[in-house]
Protein backbone atom coordinates (compact mmCIF):
# COMPACT_ATOMS: atom_id res chain seq x y z
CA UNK A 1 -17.33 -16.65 -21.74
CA UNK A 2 -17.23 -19.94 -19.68
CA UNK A 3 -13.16 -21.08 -20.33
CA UNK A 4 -14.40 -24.83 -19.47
CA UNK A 5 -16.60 -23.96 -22.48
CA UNK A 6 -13.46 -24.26 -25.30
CA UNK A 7 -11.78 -27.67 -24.29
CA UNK A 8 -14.71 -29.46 -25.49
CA UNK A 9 -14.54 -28.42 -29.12
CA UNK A 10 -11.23 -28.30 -29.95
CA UNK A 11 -9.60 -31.34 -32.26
CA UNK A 12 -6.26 -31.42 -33.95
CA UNK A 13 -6.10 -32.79 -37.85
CA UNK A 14 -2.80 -32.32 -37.76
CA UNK A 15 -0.83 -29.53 -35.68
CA UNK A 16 -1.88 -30.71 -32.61
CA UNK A 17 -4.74 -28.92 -31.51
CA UNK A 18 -5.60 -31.52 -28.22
CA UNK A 19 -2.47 -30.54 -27.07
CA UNK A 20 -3.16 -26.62 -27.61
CA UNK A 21 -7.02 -27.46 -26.12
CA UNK A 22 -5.84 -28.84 -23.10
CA UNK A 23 -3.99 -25.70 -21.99
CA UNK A 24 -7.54 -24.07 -21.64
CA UNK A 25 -9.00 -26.82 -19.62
CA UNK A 26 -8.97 -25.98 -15.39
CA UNK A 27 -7.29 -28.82 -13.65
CA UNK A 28 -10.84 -30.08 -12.49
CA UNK A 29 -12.35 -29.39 -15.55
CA UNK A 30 -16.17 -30.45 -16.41
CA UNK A 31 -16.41 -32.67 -18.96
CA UNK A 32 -19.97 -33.52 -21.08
CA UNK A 33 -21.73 -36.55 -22.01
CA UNK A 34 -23.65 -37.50 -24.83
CA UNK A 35 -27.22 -35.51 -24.84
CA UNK A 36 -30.27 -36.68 -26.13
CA UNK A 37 -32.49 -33.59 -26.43
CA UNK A 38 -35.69 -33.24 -25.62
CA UNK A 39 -36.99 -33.14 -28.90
CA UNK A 40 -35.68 -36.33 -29.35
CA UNK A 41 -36.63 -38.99 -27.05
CA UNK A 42 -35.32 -42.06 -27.32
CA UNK A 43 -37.66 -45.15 -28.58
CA UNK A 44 -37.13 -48.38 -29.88
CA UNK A 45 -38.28 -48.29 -33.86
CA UNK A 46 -37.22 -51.81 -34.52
CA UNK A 47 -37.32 -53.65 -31.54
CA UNK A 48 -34.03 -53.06 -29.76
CA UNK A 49 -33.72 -53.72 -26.31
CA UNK A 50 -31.15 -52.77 -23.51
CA UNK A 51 -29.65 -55.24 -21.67
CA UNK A 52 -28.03 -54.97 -18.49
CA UNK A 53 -24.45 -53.24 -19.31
CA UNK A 54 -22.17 -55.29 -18.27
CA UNK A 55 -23.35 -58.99 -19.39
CA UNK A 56 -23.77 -57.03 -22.82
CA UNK A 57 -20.14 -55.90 -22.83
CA UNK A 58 -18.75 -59.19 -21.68
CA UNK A 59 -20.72 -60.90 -24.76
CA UNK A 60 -19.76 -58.79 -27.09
CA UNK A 61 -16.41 -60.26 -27.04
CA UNK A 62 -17.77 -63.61 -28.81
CA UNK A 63 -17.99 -61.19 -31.72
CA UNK A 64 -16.04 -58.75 -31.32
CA UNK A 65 -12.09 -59.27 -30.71
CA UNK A 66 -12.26 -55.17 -29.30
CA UNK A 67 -14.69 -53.10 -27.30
CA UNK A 68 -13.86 -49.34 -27.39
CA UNK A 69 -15.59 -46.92 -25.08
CA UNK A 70 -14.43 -43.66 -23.41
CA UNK A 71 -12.47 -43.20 -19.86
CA UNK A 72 -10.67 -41.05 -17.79
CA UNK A 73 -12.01 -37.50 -18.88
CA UNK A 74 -12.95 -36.73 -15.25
CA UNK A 75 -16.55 -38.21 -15.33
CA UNK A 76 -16.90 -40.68 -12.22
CA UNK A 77 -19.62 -42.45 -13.30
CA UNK A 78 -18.59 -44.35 -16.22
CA UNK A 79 -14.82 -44.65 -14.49
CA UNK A 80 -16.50 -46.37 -11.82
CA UNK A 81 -18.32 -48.82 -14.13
CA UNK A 82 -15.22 -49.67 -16.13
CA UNK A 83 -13.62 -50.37 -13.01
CA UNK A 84 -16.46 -52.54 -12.05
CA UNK A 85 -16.89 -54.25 -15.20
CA UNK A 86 -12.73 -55.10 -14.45
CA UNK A 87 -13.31 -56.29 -11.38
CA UNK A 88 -16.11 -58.73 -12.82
CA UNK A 89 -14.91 -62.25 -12.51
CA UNK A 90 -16.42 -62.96 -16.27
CA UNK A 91 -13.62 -60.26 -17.78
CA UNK A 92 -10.34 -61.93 -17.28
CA UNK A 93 -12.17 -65.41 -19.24
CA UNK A 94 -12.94 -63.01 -22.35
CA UNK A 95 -10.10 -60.16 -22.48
CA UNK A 96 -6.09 -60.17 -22.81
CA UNK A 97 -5.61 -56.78 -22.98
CA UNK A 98 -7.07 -53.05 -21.63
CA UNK A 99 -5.50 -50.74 -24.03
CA UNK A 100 -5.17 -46.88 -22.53
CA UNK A 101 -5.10 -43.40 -24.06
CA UNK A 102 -3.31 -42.56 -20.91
CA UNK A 103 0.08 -44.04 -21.08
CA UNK A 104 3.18 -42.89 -22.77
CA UNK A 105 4.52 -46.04 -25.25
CA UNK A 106 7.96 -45.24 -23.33
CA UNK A 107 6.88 -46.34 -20.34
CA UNK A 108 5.28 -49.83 -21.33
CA UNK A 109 8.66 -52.54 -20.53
CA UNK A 110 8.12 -50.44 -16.90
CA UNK A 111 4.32 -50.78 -16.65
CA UNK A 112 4.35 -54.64 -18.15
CA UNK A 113 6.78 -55.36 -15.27
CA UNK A 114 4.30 -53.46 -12.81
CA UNK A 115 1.46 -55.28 -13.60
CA UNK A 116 3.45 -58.53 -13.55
CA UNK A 117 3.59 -57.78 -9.71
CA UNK A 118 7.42 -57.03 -9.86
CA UNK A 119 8.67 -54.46 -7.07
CA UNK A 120 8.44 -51.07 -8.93
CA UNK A 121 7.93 -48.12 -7.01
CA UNK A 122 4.75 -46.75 -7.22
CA UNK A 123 6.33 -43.03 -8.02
CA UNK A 124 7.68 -45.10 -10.87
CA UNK A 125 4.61 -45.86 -12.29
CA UNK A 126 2.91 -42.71 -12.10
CA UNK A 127 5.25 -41.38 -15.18
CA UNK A 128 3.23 -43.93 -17.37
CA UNK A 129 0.06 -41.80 -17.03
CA UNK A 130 1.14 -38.51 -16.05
CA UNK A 131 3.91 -37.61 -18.78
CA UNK A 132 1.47 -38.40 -21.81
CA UNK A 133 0.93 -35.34 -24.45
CA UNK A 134 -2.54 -35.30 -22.77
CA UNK A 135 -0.95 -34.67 -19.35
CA UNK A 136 -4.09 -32.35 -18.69
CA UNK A 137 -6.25 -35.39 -19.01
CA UNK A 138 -4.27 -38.36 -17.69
CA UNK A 139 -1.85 -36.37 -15.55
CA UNK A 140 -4.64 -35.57 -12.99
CA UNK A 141 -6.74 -38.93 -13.68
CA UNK A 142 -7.67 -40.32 -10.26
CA UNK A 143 -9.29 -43.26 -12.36
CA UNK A 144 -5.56 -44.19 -13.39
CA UNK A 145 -4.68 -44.17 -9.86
CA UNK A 146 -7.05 -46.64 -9.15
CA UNK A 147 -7.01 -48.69 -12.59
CA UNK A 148 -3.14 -49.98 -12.78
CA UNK A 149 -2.80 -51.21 -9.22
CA UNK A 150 -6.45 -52.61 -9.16
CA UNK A 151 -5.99 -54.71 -12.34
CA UNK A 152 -2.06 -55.45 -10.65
CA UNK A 153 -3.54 -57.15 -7.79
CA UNK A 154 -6.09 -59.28 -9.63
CA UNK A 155 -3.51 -60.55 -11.78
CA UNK A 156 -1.79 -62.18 -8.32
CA UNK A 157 -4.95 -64.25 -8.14
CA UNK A 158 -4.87 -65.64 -11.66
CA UNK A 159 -3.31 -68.09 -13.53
CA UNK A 160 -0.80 -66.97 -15.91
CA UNK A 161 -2.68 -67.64 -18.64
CA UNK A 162 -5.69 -65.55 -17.65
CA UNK A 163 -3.23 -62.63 -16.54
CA UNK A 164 -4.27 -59.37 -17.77
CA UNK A 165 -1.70 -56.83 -19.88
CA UNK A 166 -2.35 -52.42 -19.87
CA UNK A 167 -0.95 -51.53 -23.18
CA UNK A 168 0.11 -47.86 -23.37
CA UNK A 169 -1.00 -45.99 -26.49
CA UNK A 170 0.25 -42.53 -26.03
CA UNK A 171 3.59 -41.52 -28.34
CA UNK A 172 6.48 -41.72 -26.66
CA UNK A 173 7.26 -38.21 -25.82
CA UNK A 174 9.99 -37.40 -22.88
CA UNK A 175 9.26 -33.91 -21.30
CA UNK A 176 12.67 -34.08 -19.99
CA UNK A 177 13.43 -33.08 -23.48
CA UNK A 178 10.73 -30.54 -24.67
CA UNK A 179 11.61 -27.06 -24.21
CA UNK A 180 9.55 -25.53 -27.24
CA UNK A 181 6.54 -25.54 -29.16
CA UNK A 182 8.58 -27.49 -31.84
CA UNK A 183 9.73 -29.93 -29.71
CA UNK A 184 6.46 -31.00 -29.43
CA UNK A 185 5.60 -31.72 -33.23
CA UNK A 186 6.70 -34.94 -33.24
CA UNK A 187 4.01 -36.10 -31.09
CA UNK A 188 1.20 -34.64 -32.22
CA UNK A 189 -0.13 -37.56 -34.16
CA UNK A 190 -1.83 -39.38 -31.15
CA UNK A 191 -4.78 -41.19 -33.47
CA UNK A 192 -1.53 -42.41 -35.78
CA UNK A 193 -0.15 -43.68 -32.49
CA UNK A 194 -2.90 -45.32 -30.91
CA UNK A 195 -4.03 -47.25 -34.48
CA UNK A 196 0.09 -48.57 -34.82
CA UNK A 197 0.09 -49.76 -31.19
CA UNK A 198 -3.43 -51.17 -31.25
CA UNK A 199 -2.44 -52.94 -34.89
CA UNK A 200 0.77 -54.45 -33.21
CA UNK A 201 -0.08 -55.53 -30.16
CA UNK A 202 -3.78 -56.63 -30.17
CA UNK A 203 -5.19 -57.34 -33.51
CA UNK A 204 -1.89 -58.92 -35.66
CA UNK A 205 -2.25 -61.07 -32.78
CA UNK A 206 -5.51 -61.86 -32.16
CA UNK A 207 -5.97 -61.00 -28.91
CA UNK A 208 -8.95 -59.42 -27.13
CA UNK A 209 -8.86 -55.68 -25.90
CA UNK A 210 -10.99 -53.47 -23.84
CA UNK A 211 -9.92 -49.97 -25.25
CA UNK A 212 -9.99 -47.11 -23.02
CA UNK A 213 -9.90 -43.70 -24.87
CA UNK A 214 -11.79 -40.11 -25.27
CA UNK A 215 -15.06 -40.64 -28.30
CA UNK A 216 -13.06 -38.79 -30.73
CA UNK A 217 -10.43 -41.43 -30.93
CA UNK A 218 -13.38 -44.42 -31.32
CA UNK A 219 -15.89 -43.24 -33.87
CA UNK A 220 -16.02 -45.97 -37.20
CA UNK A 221 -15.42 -43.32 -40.10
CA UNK A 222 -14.59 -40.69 -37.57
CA UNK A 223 -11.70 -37.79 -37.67
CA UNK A 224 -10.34 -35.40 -39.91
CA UNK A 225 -7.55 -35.90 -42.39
CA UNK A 226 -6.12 -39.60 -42.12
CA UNK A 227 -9.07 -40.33 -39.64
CA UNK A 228 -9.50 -41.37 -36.13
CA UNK A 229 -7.65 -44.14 -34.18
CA UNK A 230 -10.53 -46.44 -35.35
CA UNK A 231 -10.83 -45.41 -38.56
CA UNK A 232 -7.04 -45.75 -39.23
CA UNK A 233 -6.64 -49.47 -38.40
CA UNK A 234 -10.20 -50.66 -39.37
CA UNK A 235 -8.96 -49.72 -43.09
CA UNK A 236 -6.68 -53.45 -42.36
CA UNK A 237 -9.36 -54.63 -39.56
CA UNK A 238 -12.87 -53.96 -40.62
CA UNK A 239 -15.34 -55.50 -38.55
CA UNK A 240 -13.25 -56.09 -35.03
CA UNK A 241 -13.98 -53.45 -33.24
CA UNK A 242 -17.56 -52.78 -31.42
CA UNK A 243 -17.97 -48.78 -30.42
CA UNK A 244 -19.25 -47.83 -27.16
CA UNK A 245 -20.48 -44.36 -26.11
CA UNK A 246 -21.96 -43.18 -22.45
CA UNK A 247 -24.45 -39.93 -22.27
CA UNK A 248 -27.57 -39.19 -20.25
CA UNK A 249 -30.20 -37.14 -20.98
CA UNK A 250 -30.17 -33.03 -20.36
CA UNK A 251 -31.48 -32.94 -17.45
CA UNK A 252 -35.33 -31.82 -17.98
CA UNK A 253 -36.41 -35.34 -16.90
CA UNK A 254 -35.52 -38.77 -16.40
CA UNK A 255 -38.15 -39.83 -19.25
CA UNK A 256 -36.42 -38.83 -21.99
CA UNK A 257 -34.42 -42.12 -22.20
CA UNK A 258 -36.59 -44.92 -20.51
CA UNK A 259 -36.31 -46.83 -23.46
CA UNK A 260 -32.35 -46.75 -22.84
CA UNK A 261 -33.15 -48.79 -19.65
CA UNK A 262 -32.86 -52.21 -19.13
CA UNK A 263 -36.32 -53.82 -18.24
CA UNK A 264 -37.31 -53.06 -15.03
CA UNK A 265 -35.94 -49.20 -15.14
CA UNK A 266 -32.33 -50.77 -14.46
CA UNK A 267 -29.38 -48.84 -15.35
CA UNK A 268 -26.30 -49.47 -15.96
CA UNK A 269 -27.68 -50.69 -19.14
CA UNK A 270 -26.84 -51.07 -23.16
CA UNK A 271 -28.65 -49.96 -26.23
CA UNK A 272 -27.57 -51.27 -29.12
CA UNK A 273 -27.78 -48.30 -32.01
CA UNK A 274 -28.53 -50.26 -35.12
CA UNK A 275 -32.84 -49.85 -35.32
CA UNK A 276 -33.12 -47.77 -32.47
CA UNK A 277 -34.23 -44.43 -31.83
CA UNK A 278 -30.66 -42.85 -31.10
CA UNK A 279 -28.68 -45.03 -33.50
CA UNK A 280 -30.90 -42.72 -36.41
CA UNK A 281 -29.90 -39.26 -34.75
CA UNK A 282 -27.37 -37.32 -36.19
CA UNK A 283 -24.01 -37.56 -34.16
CA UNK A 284 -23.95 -34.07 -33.68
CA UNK A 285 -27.78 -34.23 -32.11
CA UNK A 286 -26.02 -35.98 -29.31
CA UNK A 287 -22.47 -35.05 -29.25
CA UNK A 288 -21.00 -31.61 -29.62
CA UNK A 289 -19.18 -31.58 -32.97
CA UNK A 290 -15.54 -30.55 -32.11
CA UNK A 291 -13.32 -28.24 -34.16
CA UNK A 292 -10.47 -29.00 -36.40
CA UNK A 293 -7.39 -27.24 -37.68
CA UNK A 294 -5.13 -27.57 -40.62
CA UNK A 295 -1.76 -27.14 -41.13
CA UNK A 296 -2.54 -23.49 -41.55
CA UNK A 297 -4.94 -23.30 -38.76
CA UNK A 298 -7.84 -22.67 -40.38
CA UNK A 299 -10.44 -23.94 -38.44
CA UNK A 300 -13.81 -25.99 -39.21
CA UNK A 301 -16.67 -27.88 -37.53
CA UNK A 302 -15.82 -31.84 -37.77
CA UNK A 303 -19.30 -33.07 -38.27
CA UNK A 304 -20.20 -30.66 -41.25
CA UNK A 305 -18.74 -32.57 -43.92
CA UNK A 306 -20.67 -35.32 -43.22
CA UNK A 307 -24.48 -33.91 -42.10
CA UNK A 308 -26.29 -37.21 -43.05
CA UNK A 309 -24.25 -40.05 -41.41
CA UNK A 310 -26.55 -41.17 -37.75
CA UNK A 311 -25.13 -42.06 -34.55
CA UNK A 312 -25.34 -45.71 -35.94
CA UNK A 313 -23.21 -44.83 -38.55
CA UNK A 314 -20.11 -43.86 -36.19
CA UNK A 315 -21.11 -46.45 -32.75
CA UNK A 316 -22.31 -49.71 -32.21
CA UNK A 317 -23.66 -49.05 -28.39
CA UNK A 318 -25.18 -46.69 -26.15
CA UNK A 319 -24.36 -46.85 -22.86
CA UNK A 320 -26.97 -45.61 -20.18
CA UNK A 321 -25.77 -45.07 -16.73
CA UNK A 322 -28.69 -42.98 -15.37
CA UNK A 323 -30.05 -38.91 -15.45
CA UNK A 324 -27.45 -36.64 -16.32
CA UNK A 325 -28.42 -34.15 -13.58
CA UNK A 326 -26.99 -36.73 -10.94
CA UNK A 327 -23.93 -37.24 -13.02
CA UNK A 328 -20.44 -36.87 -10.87
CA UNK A 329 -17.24 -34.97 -11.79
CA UNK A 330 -13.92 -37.09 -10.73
CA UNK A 331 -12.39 -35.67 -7.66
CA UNK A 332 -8.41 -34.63 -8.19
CA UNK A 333 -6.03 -37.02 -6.03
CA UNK A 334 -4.99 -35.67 -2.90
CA UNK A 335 -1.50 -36.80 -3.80
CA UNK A 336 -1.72 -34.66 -7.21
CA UNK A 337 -2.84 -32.00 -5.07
CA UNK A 338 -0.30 -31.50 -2.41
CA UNK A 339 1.94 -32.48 -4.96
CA UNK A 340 3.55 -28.59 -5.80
CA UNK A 341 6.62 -29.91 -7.59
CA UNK A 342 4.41 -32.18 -10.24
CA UNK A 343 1.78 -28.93 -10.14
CA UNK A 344 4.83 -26.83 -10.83
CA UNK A 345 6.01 -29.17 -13.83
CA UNK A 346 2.26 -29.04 -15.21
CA UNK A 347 2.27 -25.31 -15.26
CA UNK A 348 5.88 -25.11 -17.47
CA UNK A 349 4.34 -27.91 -19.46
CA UNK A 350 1.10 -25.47 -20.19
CA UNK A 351 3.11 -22.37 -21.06
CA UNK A 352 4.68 -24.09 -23.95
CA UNK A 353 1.90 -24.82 -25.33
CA UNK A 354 1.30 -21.29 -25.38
CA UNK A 355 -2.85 -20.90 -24.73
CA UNK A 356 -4.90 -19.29 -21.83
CA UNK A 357 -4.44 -21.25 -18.25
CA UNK A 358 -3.56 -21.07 -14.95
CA UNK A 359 -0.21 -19.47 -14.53
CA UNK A 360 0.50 -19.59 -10.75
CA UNK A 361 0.19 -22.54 -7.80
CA UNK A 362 -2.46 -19.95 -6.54
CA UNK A 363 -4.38 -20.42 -9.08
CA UNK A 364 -4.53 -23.65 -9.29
CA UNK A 365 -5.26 -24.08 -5.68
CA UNK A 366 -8.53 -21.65 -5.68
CA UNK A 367 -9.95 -24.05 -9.09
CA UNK A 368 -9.22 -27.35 -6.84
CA UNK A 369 -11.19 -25.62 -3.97
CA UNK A 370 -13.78 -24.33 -6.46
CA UNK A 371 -14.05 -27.21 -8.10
CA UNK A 372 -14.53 -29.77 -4.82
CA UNK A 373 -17.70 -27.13 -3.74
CA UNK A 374 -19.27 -28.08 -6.48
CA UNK A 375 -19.15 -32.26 -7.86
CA UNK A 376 -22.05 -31.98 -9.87
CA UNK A 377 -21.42 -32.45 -13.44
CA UNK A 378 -22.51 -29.18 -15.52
CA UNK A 379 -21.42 -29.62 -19.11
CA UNK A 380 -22.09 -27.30 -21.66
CA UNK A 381 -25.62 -27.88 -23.71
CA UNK A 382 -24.92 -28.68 -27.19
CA UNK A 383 -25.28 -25.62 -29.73
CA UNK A 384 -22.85 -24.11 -32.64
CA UNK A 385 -19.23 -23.18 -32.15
CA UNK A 386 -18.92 -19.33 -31.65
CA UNK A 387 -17.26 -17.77 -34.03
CA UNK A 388 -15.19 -16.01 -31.50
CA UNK A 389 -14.44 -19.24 -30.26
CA UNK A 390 -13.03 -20.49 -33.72
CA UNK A 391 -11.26 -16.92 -34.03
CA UNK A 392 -9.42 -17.46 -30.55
CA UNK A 393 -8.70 -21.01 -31.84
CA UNK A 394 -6.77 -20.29 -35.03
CA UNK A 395 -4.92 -17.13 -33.52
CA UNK A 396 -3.97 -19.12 -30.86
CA UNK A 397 -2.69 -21.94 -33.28
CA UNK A 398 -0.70 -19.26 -35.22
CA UNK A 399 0.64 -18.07 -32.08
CA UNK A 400 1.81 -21.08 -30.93
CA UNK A 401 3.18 -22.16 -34.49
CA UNK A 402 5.32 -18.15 -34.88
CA UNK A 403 5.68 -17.55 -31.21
CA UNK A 404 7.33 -14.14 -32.25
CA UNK A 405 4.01 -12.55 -32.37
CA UNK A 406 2.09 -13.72 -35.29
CA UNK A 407 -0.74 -11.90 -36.52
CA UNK A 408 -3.70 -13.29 -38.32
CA UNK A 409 -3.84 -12.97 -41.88
C-alpha cells in the first residue's frame, strides 16, 4: 500500500498522533484537496454566487475580525494565492496580523524583530519554521521561505501603523532538548496552542488576522476531545472567525464545479457554503475523514460521530482555484535540499517518533528526485480507512508510547 496514503488520515485527540503521522509522510509528500464527486455536482440551490476570491476575502474582514484557510501542506496553488492575496495592496488596510501553524511560539521576540526589518540572519529565521512539532510540514515549506521575507519587505514600504505582524502558533518545543518519545508529550497539544495564542494576541485585542493552518485545525465544531483550534476559542469568541477551505474537483471533468466559478468561468473564485450545493454535502463527501486516537490508542474515524452535520455546518467558504488534474505539488527548496546537516537532524527527529520513514540521506535523495519527475498533484480519492491502516495506526501508537516492544492487546 501507497505510504503517502496514511499521512492523510491520521489525527491526534490527545497523544499526539500528527506528530506520529508525519513520520510516514516522504519529504515531498502529495497532499489532497477537497473533492467534490461526481455524483455530486456542485449547484447553486439558493442563489449563491462566487465572487472573485480575493475581493471576497478582503471583504470579509468588515465582518469578520479572522479569516482562516489552509497553507503550507505542499500544494502550490493555494500557497501562491495566499501569497498573492498578501501582496494585494487592499490587505495591509484590513489585516494586523497573519497568524501561522508553522512557527514555534519560542521563536516569536526573533521573528517580530525580523519582520520589523532589524538585521537578523536569515539562518536565524529559518528555526521559526523549521523546528515546529510539524517539522515534516513546515520544516520543508518552500511557501515559508517565501512568506516571512516577502511580508518583511512590504512592511519597509508602510507606515507603521499599517505594518504587518507573523504570529507563531506552534508550542514552544526546543529539539535541542528532546531525546525521547516522552520528551515530546508536552507538546502534543498543538490545537490547545494555537486557540491560547490566537485568544492572546488577536482576538482579546481586537485585531484582524489572516490564519494560516492545515483544515483540521479550522473547522467550527471540528476535532476530537476538547476540539479543534477553532472550536476551542470560539467557545469565548463565537461569531469572529469566517472558515475557508480550497478543493477542486476529481479530475473526470472541469464541469463538475462551474457553479464554483466566478461569472465568466473565472477562477480564483469564492463560494460561500450557506444555500449552496456544497455547503449541504456531508464534510466527509468532500474531505477524507481523518483518524483519531485516545489515550490508549484506540483508534476511530473523526467524522462518524457526527454523520448529519454538512460542509456548511463546519466552513463558511469554498475556495475554487481551478481542475484538480492541473493542481501543482510545492517543489522542496534547493537550500533544504543540499542542506545534509538539517536532512540529517530531520532523520534523528523521525526516529523518535518511532513510525515507518526514510532512514538514510539516500533515501531521501531518490524521493526528492522522484518526487521533482513528477509535480502533478495525485492525492488519494476519498473512500474508508482500511482497517489495516487503523491496525498499523494504534500498534504504532503503542509502540511509540512502550518503546520496549509493546504488543497489542
Amino acid at each position: 500500500m501507497d505510504e503517502q496514503f496514511f499521512p492523510r488520515m491520521l489525527r491526534s485527540a490527545r497523544y499526539g498522533a500528527v506528530l506520529l503521522s508525519l513520520a510516514l509522510m516522504p519529504l515531498t509528500s502529495r497532499p489532497g484537496r477537497a473533492q467534490v464527486p461526481a455524483s455530486h455536482p456542485v449547484s447553486d440551490t439558493q442563489g449563491t454566487i462566487p465572487e472573485p476570491a480575493i475581493p471576497a476575502i478582503l471583504k470579509a474582514f468588515d465582518t469578520f475580525e479572522v479569516v482562516a484557510m489552509p497553507a503550507a501542506h505542499g500544494e502550490k496553488d493555494i500557497d501562491d494565492f495566499i501569497l498573492s492575496l498578501i501582496r494585494d495592496p487592499r490587505f495591509p488596510r484590513v489585516v494586523n496580523d497573519i497568524v501561522v501553524e508553522c512557527g514555534n511560539v519560542r521563536y516569536q521576540p526573533l521573528l517580530d524583530r525580523y519582520i520589523a526589518g532589524e538585521d537578523v540572519p536569515f539562518a536565524d529565521v529559518q528555526h521559526v519554521w523549521r523546528d515546529t512539532t510539524v517539522q515534516q510540514v513546515c520544516g520543508e515549506s518552500g511557501f515559508y521561505e517565501q512568506l516571512y521575507p516577502l511580508v518583511r519587505s512590504l512592511n519597509q514600504s508602510l507606515p507603521a501603523a499599517s505594518r504587518l505582524r507573523i504570529v507563531a502558533a506552534d508550542p514552544p518545543i526546543d529539539w535541542g532538548k528532546i531525546r525521547s518519545y516522552e520528551d515530546l508529550k508536552p507538546f502534543f497539544d498543538r490545537d490547545g496552542s494555537i486557540a491560547s495564542v490566537m485568544e492572546r494576541e488577536v482576538l482579546s485585542k481586537h485585531r484582524k488576522a489572516l490564519m494560516l493552518f492545515g483544515v483540521f485545525h479550522l473547522l467550527h465544531g471540528g476535532g476530537p476531545g476538547q476540539g479543534d483550534a477553532v472550536t476551542r476559542y470560539e467557545r469565548d469568541y463565537p461569531g469572529k472567525t469566517f472558515v475557508i477551505i480550497e478543493g477542486g474537483d476529481d479530475g473526470t471533468g472541469d464541469e463538475l464545479l462551474v457553479d464554483a466559478k466566478a461569472p465568466g468561468g473565472a477562477s480564483p473564485s469564492l463560494l460561500q457554503t450557506k444555500n449552496s450545493r456544497i455547503g449541504s454535502l456531508s464534510l466527509s463527501s468532500i474531505l477524507q475523514s481523518p483518524i483519531t486516537t485516545d489515550e490508549d490508542c484506540n483508534v476511530s474515524d473523526a467524522f462518524a460521530s457526527t454523520p448529519a452535520k454538512t460542509v456548511a455546518s463546519y466552513v463558511d467558504a469554498f475556495l475554487y482555484l481551478g481542475p484538480q488534474k492541473s493542481s501543482l505539488a510545492e517543489p522542496l527548496p534547493a537550500d533544504i535540499a543540499l542542506d545534509r546537516a538539517y536532512r540529517s537532524e530531520w532523520l534523528r527527529r523521525m526516529k523518535l517518533i518511532g513510525l515507518p520513514g526514510p532512514s538514510t540521506l539516500e533515501e531521501l535523495d531518490a524521493q526528492i528526485v522522484s518526487s521533482a519527475a513528477n509535480p502533478i498533484l495525485t492525492p488519494a480519492p476519498i473512500k474508508p480507512i482500511p482497517e489495516e491502516v487503523k491496525m498499523r495506526v494504534r500498534q504504532s501508537c503503542l509502540s511509540s508510547k512502550h518503546p520496549a516492544g509493546s504488543a497489542t492487546p
